[in-house]
N, C-alpha and C. Protein backbone atom coordinates (compact mmCIF):
# COMPACT_ATOMS: atom_id res chain seq x y z
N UNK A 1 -1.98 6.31 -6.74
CA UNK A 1 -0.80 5.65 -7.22
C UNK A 1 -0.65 4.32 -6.45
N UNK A 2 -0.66 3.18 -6.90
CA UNK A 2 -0.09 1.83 -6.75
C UNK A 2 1.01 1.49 -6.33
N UNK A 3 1.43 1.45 -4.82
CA UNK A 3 2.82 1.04 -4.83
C UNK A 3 2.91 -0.30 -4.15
N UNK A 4 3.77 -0.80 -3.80
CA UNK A 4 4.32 -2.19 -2.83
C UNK A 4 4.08 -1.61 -1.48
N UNK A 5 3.85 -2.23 -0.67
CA UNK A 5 3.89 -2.05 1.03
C UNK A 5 5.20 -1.93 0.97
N UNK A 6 6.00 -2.71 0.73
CA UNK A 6 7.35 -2.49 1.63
C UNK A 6 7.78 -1.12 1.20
N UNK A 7 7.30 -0.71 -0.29
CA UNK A 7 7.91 1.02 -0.24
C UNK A 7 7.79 1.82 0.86
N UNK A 8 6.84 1.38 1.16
CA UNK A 8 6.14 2.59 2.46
C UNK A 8 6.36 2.03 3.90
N UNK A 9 7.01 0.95 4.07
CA UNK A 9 7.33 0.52 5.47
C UNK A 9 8.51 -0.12 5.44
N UNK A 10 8.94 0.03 6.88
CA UNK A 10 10.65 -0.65 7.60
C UNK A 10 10.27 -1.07 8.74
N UNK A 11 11.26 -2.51 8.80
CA UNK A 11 11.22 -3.43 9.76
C UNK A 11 11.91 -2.80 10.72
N UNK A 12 11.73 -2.89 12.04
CA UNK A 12 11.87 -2.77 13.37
C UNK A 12 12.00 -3.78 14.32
N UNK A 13 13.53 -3.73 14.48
CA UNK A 13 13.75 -5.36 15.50
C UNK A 13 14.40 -4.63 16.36
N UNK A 14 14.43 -3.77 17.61
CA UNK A 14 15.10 -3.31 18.30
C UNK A 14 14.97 -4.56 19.85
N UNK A 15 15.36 -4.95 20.50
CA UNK A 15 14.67 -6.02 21.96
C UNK A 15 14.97 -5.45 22.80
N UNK A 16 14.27 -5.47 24.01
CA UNK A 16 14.14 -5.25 25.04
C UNK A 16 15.61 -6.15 26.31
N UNK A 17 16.84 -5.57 25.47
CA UNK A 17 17.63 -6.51 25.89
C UNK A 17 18.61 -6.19 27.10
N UNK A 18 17.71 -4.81 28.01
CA UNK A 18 18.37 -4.59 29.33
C UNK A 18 17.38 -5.32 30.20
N UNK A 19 16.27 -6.05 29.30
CA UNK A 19 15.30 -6.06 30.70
C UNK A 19 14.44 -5.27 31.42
N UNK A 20 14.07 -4.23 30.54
CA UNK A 20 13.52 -2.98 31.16
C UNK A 20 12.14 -3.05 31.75
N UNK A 21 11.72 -2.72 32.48
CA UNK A 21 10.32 -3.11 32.94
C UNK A 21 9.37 -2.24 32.17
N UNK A 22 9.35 -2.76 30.86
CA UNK A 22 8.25 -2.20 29.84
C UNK A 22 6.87 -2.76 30.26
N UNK A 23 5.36 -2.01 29.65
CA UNK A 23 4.36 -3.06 29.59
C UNK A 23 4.36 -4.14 28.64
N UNK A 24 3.54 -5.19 28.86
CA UNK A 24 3.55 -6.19 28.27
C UNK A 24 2.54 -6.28 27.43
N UNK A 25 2.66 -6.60 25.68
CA UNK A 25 0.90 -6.03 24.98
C UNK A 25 1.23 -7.43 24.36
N UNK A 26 -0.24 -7.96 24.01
CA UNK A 26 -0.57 -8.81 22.89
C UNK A 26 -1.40 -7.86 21.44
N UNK A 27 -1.39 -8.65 20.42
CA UNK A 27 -2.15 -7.80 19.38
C UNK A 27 -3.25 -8.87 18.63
N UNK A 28 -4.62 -8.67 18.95
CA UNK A 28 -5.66 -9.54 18.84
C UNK A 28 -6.91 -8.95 17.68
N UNK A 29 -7.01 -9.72 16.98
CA UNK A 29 -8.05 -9.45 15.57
C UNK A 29 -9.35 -8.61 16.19
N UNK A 30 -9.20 -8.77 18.28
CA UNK A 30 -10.51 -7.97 18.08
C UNK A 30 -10.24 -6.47 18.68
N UNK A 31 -9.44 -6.60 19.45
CA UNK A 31 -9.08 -5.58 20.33
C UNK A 31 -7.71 -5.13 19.83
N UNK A 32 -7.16 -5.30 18.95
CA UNK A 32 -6.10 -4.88 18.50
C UNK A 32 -4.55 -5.27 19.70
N UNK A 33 -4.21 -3.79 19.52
CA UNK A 33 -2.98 -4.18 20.90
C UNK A 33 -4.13 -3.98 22.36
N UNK A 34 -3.45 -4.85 23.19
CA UNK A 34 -4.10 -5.03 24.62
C UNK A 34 -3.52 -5.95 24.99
N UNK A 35 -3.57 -5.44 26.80
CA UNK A 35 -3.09 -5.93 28.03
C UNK A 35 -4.02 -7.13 28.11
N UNK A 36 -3.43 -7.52 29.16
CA UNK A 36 -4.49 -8.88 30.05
C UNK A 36 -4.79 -10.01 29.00
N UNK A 37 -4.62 -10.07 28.00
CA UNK A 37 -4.71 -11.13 27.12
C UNK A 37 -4.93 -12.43 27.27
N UNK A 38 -3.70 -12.73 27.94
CA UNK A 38 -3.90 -13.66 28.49
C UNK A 38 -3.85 -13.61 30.45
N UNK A 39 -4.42 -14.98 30.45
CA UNK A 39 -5.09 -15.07 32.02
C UNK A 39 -3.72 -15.48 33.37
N UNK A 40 -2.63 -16.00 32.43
CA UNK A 40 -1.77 -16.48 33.13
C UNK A 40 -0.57 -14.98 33.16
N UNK A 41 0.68 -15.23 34.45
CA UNK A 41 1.36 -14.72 34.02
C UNK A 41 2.14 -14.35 32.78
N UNK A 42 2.90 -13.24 32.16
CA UNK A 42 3.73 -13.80 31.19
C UNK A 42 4.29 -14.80 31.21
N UNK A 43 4.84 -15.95 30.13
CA UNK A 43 4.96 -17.10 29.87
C UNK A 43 7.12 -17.12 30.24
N UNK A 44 7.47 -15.87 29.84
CA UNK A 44 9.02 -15.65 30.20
C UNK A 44 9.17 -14.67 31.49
N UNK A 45 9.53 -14.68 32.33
CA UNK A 45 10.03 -13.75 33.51
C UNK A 45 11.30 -12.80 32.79
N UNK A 46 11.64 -13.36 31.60
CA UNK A 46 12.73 -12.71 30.91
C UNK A 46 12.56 -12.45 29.97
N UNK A 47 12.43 -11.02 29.74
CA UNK A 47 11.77 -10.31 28.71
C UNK A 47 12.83 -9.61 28.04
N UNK A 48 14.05 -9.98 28.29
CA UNK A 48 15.43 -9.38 27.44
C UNK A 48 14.96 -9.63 26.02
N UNK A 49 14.58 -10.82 25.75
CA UNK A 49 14.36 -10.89 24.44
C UNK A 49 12.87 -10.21 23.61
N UNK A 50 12.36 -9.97 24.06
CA UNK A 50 10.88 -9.12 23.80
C UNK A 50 11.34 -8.30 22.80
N UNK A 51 10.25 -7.88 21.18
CA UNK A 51 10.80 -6.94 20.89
C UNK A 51 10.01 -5.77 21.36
N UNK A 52 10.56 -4.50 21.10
CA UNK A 52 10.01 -3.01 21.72
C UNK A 52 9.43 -2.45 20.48
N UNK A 53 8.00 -2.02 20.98
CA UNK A 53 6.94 -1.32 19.85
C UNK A 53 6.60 0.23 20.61
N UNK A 54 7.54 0.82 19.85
CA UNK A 54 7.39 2.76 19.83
C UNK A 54 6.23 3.02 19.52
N UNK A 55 5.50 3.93 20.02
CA UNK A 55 3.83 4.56 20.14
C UNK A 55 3.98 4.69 18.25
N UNK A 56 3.07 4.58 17.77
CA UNK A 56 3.09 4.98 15.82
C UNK A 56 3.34 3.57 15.17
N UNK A 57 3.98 2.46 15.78
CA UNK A 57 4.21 1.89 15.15
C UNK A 57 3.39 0.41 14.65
N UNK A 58 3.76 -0.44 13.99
CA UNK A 58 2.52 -1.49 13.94
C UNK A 58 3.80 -2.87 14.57
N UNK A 59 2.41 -3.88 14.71
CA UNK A 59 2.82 -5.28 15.41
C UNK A 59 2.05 -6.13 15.01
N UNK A 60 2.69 -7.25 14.46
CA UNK A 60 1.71 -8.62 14.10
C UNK A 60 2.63 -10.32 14.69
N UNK A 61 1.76 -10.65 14.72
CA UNK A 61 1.75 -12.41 14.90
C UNK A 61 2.00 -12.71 14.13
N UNK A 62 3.18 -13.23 13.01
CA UNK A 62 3.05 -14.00 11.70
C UNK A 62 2.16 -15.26 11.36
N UNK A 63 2.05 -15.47 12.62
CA UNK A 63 0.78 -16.56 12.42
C UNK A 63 -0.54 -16.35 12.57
N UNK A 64 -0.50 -14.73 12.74
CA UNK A 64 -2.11 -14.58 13.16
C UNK A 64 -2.64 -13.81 12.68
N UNK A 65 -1.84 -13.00 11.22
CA UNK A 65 -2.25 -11.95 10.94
C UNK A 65 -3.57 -12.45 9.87
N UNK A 66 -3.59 -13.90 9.37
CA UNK A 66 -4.54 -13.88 8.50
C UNK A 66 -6.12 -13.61 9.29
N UNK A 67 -6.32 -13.81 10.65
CA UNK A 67 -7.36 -13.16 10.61
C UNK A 67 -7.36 -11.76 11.16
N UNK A 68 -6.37 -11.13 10.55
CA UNK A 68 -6.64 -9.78 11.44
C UNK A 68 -6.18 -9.31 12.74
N UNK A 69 -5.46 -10.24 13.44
CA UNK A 69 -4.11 -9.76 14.35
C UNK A 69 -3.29 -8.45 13.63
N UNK A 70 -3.78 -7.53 13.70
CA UNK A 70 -2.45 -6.26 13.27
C UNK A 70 -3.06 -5.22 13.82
N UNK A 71 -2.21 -4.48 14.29
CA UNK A 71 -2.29 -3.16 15.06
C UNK A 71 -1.14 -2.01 14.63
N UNK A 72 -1.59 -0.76 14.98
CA UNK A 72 -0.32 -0.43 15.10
C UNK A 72 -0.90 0.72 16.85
N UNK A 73 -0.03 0.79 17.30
CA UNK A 73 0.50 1.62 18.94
C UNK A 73 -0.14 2.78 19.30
N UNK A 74 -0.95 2.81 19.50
CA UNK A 74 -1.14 4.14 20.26
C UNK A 74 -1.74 4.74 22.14
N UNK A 75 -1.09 3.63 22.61
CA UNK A 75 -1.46 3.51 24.07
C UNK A 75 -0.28 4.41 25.03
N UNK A 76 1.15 3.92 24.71
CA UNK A 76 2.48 4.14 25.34
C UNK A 76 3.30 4.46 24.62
N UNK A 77 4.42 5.26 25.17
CA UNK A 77 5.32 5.49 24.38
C UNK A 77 6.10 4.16 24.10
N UNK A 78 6.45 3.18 24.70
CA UNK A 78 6.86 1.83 24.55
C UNK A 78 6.03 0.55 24.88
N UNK A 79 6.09 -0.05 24.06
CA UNK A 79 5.43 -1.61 24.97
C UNK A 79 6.29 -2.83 24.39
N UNK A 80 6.37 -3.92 24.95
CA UNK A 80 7.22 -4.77 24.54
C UNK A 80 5.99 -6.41 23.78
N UNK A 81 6.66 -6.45 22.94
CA UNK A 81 5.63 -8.17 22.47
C UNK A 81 6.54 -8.74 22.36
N UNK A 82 5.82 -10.39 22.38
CA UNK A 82 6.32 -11.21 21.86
C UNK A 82 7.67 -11.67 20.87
N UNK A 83 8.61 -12.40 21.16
CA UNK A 83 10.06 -12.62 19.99
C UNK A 83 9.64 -12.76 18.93
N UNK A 84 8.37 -13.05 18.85
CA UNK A 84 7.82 -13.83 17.43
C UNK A 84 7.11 -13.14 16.74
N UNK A 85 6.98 -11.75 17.17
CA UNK A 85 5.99 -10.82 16.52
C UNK A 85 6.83 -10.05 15.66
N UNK A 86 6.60 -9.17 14.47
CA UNK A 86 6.98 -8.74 13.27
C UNK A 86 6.65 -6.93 14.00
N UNK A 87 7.75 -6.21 13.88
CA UNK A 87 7.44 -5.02 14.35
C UNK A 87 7.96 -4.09 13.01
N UNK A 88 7.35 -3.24 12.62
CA UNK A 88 7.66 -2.17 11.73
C UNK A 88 6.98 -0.97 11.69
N UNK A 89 8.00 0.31 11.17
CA UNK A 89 7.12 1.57 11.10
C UNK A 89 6.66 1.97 9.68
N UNK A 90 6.10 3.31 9.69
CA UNK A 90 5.50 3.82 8.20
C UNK A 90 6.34 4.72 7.66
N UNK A 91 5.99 5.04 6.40
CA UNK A 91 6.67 6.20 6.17
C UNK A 91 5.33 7.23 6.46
N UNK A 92 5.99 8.30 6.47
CA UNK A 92 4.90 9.63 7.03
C UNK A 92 4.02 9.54 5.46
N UNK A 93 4.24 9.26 4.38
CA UNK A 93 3.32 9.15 3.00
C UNK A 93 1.85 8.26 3.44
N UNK A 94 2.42 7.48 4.47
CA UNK A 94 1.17 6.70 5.09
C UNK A 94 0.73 6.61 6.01
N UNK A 95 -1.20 7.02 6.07
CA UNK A 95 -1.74 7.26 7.62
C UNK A 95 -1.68 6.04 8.15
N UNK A 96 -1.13 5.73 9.06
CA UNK A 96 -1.32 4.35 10.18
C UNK A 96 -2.50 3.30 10.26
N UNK A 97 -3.66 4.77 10.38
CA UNK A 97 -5.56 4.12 10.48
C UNK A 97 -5.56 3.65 8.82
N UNK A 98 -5.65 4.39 8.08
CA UNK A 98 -5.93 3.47 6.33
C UNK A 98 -4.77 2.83 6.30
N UNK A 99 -3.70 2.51 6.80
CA UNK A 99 -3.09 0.86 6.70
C UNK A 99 -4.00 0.24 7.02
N UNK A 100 -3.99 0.42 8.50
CA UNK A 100 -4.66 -0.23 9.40
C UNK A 100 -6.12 -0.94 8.26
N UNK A 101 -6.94 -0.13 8.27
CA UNK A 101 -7.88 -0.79 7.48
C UNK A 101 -7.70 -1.36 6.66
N UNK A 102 -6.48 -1.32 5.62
CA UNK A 102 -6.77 -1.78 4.35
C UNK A 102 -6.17 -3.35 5.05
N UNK A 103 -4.76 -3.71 6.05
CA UNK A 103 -4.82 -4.95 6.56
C UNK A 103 -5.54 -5.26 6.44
N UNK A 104 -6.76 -5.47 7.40
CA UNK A 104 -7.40 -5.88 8.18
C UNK A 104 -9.18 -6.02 7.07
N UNK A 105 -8.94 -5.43 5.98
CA UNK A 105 -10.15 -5.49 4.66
C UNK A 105 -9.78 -7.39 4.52
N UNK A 106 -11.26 -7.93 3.92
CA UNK A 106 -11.01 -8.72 3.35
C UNK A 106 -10.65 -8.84 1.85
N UNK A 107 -10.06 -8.16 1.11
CA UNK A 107 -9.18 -7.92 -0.27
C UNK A 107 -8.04 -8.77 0.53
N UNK A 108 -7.39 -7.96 1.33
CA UNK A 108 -6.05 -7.88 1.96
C UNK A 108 -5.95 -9.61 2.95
N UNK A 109 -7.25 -9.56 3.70
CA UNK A 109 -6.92 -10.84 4.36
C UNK A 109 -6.34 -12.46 3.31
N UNK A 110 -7.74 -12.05 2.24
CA UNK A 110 -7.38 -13.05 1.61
C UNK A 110 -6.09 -12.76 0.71
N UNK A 111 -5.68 -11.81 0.61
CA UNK A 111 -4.15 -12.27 -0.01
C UNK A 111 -3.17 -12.72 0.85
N UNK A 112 -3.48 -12.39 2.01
CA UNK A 112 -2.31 -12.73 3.13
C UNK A 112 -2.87 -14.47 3.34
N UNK A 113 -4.04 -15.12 3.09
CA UNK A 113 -4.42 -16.35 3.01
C UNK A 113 -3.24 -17.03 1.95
N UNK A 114 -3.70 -16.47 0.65
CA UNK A 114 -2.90 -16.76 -0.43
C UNK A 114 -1.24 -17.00 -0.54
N UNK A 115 -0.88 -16.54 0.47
CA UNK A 115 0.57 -16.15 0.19
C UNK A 115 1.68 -16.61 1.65
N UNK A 116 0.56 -16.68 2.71
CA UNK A 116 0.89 -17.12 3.48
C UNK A 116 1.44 -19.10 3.85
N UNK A 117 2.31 -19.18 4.33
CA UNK A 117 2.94 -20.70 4.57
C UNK A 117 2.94 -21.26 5.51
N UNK A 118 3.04 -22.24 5.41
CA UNK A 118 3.46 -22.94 6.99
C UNK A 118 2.68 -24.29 7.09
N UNK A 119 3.39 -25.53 7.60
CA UNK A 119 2.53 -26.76 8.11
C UNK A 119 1.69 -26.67 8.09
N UNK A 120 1.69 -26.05 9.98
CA UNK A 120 0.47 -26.10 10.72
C UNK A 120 -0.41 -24.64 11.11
N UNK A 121 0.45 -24.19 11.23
CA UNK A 121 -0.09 -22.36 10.95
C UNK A 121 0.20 -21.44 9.54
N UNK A 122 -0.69 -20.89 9.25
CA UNK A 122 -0.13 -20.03 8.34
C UNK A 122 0.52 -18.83 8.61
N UNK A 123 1.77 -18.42 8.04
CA UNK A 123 3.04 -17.29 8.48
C UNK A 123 2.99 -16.45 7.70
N UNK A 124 3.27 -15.33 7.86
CA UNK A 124 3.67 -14.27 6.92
C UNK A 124 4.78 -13.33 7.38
N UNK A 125 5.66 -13.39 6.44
CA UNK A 125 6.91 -12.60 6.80
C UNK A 125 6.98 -11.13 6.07
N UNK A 126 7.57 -10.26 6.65
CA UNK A 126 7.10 -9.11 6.77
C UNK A 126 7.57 -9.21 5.20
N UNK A 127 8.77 -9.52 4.61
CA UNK A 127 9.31 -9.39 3.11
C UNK A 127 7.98 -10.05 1.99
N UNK A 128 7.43 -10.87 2.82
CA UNK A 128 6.03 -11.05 1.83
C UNK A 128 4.89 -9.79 1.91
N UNK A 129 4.99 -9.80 3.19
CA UNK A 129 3.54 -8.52 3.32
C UNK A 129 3.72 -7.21 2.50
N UNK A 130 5.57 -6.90 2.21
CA UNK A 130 6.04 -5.44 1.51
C UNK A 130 5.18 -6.09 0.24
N UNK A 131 5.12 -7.59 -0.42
CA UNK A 131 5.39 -7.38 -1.66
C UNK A 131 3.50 -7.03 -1.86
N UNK A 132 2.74 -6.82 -1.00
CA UNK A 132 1.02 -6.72 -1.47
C UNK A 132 1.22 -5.09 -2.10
N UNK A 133 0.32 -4.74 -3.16
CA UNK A 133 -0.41 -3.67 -3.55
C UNK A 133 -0.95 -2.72 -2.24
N UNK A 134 -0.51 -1.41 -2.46
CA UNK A 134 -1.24 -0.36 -2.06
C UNK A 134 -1.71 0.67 -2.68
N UNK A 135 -2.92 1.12 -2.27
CA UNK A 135 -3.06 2.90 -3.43
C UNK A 135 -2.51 3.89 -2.29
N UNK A 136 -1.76 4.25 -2.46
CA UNK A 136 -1.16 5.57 -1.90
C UNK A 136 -1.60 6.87 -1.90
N UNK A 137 -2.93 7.42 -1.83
CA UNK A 137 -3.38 8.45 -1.97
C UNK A 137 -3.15 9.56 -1.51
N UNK A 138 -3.09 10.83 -1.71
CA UNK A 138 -2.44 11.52 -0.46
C UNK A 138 -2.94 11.69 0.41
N UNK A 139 -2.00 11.78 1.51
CA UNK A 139 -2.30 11.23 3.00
C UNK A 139 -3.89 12.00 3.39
N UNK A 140 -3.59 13.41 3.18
CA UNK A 140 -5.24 13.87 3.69
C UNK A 140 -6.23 12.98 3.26
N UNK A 141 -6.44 12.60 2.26
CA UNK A 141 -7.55 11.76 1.63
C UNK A 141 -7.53 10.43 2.64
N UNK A 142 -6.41 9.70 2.59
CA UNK A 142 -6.26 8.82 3.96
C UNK A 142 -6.85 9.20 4.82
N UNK A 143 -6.56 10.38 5.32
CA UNK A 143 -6.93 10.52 6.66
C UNK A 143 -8.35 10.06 6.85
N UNK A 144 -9.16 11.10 5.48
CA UNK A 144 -10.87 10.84 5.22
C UNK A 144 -11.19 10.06 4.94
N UNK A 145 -10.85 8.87 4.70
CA UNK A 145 -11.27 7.21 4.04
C UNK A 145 -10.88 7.06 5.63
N UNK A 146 -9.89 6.64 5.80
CA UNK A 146 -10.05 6.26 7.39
C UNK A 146 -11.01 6.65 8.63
N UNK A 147 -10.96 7.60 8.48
CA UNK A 147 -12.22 8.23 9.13
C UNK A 147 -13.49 8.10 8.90
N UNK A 148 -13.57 7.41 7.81
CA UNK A 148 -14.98 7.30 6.97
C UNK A 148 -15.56 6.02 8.14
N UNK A 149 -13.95 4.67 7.25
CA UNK A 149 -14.29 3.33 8.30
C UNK A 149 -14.30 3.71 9.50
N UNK A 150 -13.32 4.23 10.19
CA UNK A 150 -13.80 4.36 11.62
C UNK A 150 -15.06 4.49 12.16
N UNK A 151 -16.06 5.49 11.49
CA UNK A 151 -17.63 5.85 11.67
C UNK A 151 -18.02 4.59 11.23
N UNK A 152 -17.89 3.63 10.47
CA UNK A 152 -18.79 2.36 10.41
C UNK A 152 -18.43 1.71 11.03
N UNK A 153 -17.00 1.45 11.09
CA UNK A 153 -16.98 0.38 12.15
C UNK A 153 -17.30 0.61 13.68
N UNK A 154 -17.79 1.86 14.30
CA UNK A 154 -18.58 2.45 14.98
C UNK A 154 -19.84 1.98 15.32
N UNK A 155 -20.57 2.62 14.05
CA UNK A 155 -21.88 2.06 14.14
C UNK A 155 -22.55 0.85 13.88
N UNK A 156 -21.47 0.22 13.11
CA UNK A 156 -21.67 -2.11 13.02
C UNK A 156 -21.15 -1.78 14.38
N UNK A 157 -20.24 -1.73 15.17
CA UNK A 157 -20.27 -2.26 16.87
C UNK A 157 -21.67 -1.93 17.73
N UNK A 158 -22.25 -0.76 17.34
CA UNK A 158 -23.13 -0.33 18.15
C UNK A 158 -24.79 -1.15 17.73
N UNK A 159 -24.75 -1.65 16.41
CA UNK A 159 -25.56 -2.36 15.87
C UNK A 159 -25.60 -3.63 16.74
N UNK A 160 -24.08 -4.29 16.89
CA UNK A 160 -24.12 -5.79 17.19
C UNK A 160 -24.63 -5.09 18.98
N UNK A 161 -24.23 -4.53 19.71
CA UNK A 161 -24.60 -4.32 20.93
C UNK A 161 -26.54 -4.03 20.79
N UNK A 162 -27.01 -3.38 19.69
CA UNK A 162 -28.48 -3.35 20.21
C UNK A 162 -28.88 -5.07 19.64
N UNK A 163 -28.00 -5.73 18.98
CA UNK A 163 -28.87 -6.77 18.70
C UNK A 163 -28.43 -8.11 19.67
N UNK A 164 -27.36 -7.62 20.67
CA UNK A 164 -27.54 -8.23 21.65
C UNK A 164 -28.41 -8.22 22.47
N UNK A 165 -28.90 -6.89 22.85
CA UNK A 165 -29.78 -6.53 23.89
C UNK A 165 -31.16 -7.14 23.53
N UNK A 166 -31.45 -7.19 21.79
CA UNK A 166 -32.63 -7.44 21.51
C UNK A 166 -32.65 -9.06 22.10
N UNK A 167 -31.60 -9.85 21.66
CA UNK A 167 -31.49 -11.48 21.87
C UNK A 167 -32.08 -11.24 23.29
N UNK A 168 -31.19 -10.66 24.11
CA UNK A 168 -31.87 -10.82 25.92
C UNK A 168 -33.14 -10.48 25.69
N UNK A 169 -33.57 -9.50 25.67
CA UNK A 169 -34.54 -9.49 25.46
C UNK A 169 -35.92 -10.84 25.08
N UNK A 170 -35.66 -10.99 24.07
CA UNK A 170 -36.02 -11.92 23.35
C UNK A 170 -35.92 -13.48 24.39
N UNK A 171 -35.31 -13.56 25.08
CA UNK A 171 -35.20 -15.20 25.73
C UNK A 171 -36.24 -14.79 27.45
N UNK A 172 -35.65 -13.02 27.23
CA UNK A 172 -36.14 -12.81 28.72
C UNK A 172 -37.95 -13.09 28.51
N UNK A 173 -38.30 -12.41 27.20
CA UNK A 173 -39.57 -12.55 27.20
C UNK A 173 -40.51 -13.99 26.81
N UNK A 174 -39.41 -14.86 26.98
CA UNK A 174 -40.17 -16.28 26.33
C UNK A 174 -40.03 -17.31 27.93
N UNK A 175 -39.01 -16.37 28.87
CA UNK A 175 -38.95 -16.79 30.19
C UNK A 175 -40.08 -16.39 30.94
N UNK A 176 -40.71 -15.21 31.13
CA UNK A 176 -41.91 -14.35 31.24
C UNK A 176 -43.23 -15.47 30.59
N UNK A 177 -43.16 -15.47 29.29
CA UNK A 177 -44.43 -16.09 28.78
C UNK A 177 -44.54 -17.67 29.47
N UNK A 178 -43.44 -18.63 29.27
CA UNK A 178 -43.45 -20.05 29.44
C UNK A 178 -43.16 -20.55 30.99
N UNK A 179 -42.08 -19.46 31.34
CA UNK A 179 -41.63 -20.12 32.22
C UNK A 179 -40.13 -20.50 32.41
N UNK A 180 -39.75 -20.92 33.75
CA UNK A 180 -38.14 -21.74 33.81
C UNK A 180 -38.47 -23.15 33.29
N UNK A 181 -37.60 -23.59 32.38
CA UNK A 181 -38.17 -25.10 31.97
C UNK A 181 -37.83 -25.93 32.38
N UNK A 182 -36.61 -25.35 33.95
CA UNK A 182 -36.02 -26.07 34.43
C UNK A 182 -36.37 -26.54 35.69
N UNK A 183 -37.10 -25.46 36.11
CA UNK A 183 -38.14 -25.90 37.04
C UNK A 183 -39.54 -25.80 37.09
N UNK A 184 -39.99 -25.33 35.79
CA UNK A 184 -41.31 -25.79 35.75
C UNK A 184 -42.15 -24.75 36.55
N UNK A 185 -41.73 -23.46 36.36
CA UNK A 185 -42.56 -22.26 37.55
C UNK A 185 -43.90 -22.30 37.03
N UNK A 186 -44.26 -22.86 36.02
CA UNK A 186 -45.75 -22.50 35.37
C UNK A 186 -46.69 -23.27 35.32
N UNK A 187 -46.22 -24.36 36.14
CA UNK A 187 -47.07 -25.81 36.13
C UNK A 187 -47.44 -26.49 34.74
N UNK A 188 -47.29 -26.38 33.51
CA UNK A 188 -47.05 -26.98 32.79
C UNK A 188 -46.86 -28.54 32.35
N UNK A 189 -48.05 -29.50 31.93
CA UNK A 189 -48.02 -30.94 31.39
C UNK A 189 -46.73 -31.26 30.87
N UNK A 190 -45.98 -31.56 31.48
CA UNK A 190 -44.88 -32.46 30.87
C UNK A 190 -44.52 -33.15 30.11
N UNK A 191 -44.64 -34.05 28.85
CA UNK A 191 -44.64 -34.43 27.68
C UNK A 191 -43.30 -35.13 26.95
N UNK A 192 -42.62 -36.12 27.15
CA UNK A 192 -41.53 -36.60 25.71
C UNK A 192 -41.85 -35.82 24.50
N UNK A 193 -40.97 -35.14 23.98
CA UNK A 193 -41.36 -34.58 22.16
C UNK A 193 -41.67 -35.60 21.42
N UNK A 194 -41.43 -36.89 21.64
CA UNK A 194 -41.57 -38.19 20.51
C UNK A 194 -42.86 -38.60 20.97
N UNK A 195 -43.66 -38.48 22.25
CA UNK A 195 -44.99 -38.58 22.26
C UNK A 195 -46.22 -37.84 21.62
N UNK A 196 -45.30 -36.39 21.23
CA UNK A 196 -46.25 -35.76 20.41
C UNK A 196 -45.79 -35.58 18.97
């Protein structure tokens, strides 16, 4: 069944407005939600205004979701983001992980391309994101489509890691055959390329 996102989700603006010494998360296209993000302190010492993201729930950048900035929580029972981040929950009709994927699909990116505004960044407000298409399947089936991607996107990570290793590989063994070219360990005729 075909419904609207927003059927199946509610906005969540609660802030962090005692000041509570919550953790502090960013939400990044690669790592999803995560600490340390950035290298500097937080940018406010005053985090009254922060909003608060309950473990289950999702978080986006309106400016960042077109490439895939969206998460939803499963580290803490609380963490606090950014004023500028879009916080909302699901209804239980929907597994979290097949949101999660279908965001983060390129079907979905490029509609959030499409629909998204702004000058200099492109935005998306959560009342636009309700209005995208979903198939609503029942949730067990979710569960197994999600689980499906999870196993690939598994084994494409474990792919890009052996074909890193192959690249080292690969430079280590042309260091072995030729040499440092920077110092010349192999005694090697020296040459301009435009002389030959």
């Amino acid at each position: 069944m075909i419904v609207k996102i927003g059927d199946v989700i509610s906005e969540y603006s609660v802030r962090n407005k005692f000041d509570e010494n919550i953790p502090v998360y960013s939400v990044t296209n690669e790592k999803g939600f995560c600490t340390g993000y950035f290298s500097k302190e937080v940018a406010s010492k005053d985090k009254s205004t922060y909003k608060i993201v309950p473990r289950g729930y999702f978080a986006y950048n309106p400016s960042r979701i077109n490439v895939g900035s969206v998460d939803w929580q499963k580290y803490e029972d609380r963490v606090i983001v950014s004023p500028l981040y879009v916080v909302f929950g699901v209804s239980d009709r929907l597994d979290r992980q097949y949101l999660l994927h279908y965001l983060k699909s390129d079907m979905m990116l490029s509609f959030i391309k499409e629909y998204a505004t702004g000058s200099v960044r492109d935005n998306l407000k959560l009342a636009d994101l309700g209005k995208f298409p979903i198939n609503l399947r029942p949730v067990e089936e979710q569960r197994q489509i999600a689980a499906t991607l999870d196993k690939i996107d598994e084994l494409i990570a474990k792919r890009r890691q052996q074909l890193d290793k192959l690249d080292e590989l690969v430079k280590s063994r042309f260091i072995e055959m030729f040499g440092d070219i920077n110092v010349n360990d192999k005694g090697w005729t020296i040459q301009p390329l435009g002389e030959l």
